[in-house]
C-alpha atoms as a PDB file:
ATOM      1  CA  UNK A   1    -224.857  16.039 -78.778  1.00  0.00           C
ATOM      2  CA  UNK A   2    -226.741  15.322 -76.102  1.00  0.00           C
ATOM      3  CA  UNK A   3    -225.135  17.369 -73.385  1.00  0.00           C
ATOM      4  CA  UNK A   4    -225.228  20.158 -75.952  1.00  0.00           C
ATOM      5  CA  UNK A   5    -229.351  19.848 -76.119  1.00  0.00           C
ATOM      6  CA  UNK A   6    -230.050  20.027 -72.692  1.00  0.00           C
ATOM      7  CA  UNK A   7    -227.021  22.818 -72.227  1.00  0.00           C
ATOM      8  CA  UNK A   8    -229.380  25.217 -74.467  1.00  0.00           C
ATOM      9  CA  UNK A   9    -232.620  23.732 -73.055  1.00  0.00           C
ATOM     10  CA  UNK A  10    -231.191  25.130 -69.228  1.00  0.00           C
ATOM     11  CA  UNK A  11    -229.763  28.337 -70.760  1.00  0.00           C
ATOM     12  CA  UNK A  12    -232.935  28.948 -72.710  1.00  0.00           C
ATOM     13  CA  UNK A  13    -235.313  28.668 -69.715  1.00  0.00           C
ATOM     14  CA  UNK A  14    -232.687  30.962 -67.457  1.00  0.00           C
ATOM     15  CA  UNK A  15    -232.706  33.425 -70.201  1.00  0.00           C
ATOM     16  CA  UNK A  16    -236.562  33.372 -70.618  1.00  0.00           C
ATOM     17  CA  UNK A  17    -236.907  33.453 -66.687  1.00  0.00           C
ATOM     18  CA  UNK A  18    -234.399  37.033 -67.631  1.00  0.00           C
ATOM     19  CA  UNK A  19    -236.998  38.371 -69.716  1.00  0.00           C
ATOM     20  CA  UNK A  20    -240.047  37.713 -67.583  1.00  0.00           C
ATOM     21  CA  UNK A  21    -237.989  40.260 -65.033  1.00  0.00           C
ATOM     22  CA  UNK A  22    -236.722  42.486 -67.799  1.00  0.00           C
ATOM     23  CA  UNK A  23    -240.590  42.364 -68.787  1.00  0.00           C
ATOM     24  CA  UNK A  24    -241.848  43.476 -65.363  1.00  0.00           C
ATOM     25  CA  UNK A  25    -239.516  46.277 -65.356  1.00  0.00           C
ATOM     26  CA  UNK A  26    -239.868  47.666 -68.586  1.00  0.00           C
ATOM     27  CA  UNK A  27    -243.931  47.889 -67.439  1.00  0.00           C
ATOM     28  CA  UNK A  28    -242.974  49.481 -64.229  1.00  0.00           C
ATOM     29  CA  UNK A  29    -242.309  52.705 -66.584  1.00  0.00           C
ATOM     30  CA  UNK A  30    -246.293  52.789 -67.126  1.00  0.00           C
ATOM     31  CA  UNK A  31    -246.174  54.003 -63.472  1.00  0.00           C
ATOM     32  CA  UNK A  32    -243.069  56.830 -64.435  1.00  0.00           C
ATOM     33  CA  UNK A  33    -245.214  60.005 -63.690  1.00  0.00           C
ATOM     34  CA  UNK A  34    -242.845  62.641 -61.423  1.00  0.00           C
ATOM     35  CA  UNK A  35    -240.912  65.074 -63.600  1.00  0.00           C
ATOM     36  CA  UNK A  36    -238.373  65.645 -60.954  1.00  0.00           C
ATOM     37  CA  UNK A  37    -237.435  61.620 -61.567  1.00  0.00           C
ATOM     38  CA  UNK A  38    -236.719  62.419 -65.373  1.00  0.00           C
ATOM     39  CA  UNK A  39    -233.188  61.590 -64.925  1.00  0.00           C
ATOM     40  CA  UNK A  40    -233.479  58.433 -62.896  1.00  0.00           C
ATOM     41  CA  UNK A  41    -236.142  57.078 -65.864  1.00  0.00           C
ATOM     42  CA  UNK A  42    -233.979  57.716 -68.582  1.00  0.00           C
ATOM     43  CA  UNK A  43    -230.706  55.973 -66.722  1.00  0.00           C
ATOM     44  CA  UNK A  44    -233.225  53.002 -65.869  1.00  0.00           C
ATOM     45  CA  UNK A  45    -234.162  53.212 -69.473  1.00  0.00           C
ATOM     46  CA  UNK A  46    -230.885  53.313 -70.710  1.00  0.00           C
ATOM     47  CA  UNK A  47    -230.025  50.034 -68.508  1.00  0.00           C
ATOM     48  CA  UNK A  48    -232.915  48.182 -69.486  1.00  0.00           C
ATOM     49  CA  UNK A  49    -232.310  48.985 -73.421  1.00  0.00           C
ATOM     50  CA  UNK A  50    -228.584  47.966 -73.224  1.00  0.00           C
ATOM     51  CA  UNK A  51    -229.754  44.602 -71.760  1.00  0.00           C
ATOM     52  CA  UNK A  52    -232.600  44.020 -74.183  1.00  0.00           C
ATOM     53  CA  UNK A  53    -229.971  44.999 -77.439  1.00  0.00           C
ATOM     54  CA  UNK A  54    -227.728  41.966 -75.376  1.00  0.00           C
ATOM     55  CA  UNK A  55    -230.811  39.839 -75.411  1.00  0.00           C
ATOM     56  CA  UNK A  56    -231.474  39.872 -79.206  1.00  0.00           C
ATOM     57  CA  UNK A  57    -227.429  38.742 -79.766  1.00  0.00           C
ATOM     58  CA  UNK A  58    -228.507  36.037 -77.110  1.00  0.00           C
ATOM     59  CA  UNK A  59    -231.460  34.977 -79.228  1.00  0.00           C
ATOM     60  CA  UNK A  60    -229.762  35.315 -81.690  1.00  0.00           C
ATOM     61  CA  UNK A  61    -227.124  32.805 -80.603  1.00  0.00           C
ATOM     62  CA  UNK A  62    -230.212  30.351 -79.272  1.00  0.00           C
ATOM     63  CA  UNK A  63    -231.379  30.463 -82.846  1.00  0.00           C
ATOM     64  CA  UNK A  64    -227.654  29.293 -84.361  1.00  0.00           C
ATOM     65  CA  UNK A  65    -227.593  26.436 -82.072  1.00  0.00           C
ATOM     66  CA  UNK A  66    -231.289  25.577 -82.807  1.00  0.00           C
ATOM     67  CA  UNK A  67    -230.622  25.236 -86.453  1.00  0.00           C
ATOM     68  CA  UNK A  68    -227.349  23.564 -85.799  1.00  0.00           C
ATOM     69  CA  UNK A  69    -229.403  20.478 -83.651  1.00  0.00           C
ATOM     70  CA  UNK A  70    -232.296  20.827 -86.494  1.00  0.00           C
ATOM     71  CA  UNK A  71    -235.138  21.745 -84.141  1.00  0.00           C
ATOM     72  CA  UNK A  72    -237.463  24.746 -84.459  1.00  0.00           C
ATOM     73  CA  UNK A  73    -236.182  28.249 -84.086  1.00  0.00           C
ATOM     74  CA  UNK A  74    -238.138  29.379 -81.052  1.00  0.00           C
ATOM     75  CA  UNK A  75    -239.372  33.147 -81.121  1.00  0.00           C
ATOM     76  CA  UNK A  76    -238.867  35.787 -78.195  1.00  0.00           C
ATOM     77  CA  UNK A  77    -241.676  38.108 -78.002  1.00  0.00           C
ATOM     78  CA  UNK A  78    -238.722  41.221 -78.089  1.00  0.00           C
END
């Protein structure tokens, strides 16, 4: 049980590390102003949505595992 506590404890704190980065690109887009870069935004976009959608079946996952060790289900601000 143990190793399986501090397993999610290091995946939990990579994965939070993940959306601190996903974070700081999503608010590079307040900077998206050139219409001729339309195309590159939305492919960027498209990326970074596909990776947030795989980070709510990741939380999602976290969650299980919380509730299987009884702790607290932490919450993602997603």
């Amino acid at each position: 049980r143990q190793e399986g506590e501090e397993s999610l404890r290091s995946r939990r704190s990579r994965f939070n590390e993940e959306l601190e980065a996903l974070n700081a690109q999503v608010q590079s887009f307040r900077e998206c102003s050139e219409l001729e870069m339309v195309p590159r935004y939305f492919k960027k976009a498209s990326s970074l949505m596909e990776l947030l959608e795989a980070g709510v079946q990741t939380i999602e996952g976290f969650n299980k595992e919380e509730e299987a060790f009884e702790w607290e289900l932490t919450q993602y601000p997603l």
